[in-house]
C-alpha atoms as a PDB file:
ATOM      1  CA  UNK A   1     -33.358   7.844  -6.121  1.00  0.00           C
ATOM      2  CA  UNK A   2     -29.346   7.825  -5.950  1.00  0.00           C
ATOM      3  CA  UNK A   3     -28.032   4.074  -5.707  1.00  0.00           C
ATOM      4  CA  UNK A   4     -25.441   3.897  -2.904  1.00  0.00           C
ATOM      5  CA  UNK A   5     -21.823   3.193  -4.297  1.00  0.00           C
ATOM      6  CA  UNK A   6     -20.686   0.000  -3.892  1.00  0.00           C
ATOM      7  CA  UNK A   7     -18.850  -1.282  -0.368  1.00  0.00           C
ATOM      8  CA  UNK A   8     -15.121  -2.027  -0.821  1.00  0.00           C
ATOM      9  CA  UNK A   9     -11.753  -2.377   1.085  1.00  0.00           C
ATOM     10  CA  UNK A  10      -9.094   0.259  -0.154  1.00  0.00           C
ATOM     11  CA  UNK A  11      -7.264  -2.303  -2.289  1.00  0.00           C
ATOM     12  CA  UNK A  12      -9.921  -2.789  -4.193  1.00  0.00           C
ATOM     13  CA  UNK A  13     -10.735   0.388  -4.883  1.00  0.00           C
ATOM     14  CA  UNK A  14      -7.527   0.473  -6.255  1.00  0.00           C
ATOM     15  CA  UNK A  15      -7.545  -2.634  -8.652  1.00  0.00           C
ATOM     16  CA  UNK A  16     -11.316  -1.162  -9.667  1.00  0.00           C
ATOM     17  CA  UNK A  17      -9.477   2.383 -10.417  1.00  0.00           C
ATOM     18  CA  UNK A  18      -6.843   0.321 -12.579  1.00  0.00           C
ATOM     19  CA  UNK A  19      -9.600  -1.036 -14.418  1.00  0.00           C
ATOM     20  CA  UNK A  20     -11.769   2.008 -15.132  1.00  0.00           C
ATOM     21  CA  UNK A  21      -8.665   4.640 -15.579  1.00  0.00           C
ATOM     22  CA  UNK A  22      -5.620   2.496 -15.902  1.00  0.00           C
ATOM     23  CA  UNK A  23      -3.791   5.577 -18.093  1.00  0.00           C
ATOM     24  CA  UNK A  24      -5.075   8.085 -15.134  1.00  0.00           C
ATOM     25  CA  UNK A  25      -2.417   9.597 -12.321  1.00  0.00           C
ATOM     26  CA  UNK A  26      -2.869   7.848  -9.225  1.00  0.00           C
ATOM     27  CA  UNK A  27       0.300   8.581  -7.394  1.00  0.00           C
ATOM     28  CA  UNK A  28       2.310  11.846  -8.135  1.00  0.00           C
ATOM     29  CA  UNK A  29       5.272  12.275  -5.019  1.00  0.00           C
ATOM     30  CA  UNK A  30       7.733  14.704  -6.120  1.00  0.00           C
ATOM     31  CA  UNK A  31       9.245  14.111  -9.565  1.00  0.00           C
ATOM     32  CA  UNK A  32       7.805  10.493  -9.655  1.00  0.00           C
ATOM     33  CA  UNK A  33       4.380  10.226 -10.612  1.00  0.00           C
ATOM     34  CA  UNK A  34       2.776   6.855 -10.918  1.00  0.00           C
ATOM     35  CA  UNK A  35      -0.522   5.880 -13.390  1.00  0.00           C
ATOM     36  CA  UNK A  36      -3.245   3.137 -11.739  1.00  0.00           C
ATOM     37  CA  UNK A  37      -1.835   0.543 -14.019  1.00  0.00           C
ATOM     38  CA  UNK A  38       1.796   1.192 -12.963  1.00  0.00           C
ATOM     39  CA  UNK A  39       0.355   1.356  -9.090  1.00  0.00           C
ATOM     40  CA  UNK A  40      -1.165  -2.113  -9.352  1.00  0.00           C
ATOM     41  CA  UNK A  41       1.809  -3.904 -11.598  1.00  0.00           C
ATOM     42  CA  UNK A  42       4.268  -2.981  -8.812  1.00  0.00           C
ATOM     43  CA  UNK A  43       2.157  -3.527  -5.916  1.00  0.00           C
ATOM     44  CA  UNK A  44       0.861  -6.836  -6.962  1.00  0.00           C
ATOM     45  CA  UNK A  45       4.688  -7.236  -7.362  1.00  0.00           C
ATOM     46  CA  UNK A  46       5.520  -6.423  -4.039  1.00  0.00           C
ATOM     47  CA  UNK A  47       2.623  -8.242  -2.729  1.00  0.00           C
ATOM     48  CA  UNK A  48       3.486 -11.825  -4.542  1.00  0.00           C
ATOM     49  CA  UNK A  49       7.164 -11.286  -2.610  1.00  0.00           C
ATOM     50  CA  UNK A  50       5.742 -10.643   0.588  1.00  0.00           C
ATOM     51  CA  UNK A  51       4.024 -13.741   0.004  1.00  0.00           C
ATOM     52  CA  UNK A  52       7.001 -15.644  -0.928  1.00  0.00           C
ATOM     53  CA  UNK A  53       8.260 -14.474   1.999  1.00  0.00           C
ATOM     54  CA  UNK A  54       5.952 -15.877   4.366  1.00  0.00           C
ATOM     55  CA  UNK A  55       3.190 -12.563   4.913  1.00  0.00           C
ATOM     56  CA  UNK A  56      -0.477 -14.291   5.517  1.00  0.00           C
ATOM     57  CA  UNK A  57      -3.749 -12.684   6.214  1.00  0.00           C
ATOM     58  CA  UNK A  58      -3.534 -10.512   8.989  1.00  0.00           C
ATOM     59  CA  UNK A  59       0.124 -10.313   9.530  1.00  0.00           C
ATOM     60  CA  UNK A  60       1.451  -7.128  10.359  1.00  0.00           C
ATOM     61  CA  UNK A  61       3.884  -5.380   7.680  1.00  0.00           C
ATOM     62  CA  UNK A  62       6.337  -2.628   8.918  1.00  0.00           C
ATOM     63  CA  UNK A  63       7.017   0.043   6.100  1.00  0.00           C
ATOM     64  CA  UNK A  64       9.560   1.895   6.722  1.00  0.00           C
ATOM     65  CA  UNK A  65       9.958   4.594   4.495  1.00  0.00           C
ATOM     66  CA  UNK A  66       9.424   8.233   3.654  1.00  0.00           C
ATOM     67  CA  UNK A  67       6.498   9.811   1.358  1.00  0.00           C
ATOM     68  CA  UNK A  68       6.776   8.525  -1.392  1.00  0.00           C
ATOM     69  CA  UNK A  69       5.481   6.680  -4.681  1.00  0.00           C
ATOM     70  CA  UNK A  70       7.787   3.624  -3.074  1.00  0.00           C
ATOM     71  CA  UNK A  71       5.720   4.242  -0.018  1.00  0.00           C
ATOM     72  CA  UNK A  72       2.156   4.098  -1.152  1.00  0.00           C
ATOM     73  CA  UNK A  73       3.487   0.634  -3.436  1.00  0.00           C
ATOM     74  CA  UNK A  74       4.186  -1.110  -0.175  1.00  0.00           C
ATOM     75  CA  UNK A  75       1.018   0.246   1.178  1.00  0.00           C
ATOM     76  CA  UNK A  76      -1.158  -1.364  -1.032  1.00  0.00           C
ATOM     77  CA  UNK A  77       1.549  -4.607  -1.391  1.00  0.00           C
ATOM     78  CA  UNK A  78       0.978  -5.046   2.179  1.00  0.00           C
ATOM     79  CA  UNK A  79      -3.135  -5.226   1.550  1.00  0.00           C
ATOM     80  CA  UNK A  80      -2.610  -7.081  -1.426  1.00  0.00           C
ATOM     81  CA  UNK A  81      -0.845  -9.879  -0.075  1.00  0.00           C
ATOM     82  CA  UNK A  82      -3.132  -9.842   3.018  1.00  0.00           C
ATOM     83  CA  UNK A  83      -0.962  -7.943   6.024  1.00  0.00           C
ATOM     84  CA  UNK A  84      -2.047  -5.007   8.088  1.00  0.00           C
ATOM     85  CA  UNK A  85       0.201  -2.592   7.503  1.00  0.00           C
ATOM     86  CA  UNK A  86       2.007   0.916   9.875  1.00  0.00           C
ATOM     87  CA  UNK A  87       4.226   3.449   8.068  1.00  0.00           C
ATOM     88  CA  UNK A  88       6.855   4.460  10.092  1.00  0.00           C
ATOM     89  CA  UNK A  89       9.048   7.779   9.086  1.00  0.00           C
ATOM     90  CA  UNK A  90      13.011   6.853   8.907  1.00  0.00           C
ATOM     91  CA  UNK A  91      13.185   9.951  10.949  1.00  0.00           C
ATOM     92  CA  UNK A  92      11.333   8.660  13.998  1.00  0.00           C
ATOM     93  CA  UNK A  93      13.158   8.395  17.658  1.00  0.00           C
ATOM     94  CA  UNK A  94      14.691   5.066  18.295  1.00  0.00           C
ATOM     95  CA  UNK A  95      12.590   4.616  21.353  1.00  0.00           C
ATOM     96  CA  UNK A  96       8.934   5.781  19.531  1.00  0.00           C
ATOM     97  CA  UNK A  97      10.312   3.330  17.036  1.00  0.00           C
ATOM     98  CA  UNK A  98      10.206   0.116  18.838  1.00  0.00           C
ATOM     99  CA  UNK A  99       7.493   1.059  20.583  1.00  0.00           C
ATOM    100  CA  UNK A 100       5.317   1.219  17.903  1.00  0.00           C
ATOM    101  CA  UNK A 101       6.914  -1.889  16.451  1.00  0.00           C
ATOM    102  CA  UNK A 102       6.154  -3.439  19.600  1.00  0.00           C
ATOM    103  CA  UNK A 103       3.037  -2.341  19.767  1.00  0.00           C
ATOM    104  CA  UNK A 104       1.569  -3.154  16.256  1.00  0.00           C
END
């Protein structure tokens, strides 16, 4: 009998990966390619200055930003520090734009 795997929010998936496999690939966008242990450092970065900067549990965190290993950072920052986040794509319409700012 197979033992379920354990129950866990993204983010810490992430920190568990970091743990297990720190020297592993976890992000590879173009040139840039990120390990686990380079993921977390910079997102827990990123996370602390959202913090600073006044993001508490449940606030919602704009990223603004293309594919990228930049991208995927802020994504788990975001968690990290507690927000909800939405990726929006530079390229999108002006009026899509603020209404999914609006709207999130």
């Amino acid at each position: 009998m197979s033992q379920a795997p354990p129950v866990r929010l993204l983010h810490e998936t992430l920190l568990a990966s970091a743990e297990r496999v720190p020297a592993r690939e976890a992000v590879v966008a173009g040139a840039e390619r990120l390990t686990y242990a380079e993921l977390v450092d910079r997102a827990l970065r990123l996370a602390r200055a959202l913090q600073e900067l006044g993001v508490a549990r449940g606030d919602r965190v704009a990223i603004y930003m293309d594919n990228s290993a930049g991208c995927a950072t802020a994504v788990y920052a975001a968690m990290l520090a507690g927000g909800v986040f939405v990726v929006v794509n530079p390229q999108t319409k002006e009026d899509k734009l603020l209404y999914v700012l609006d709207d999130c």
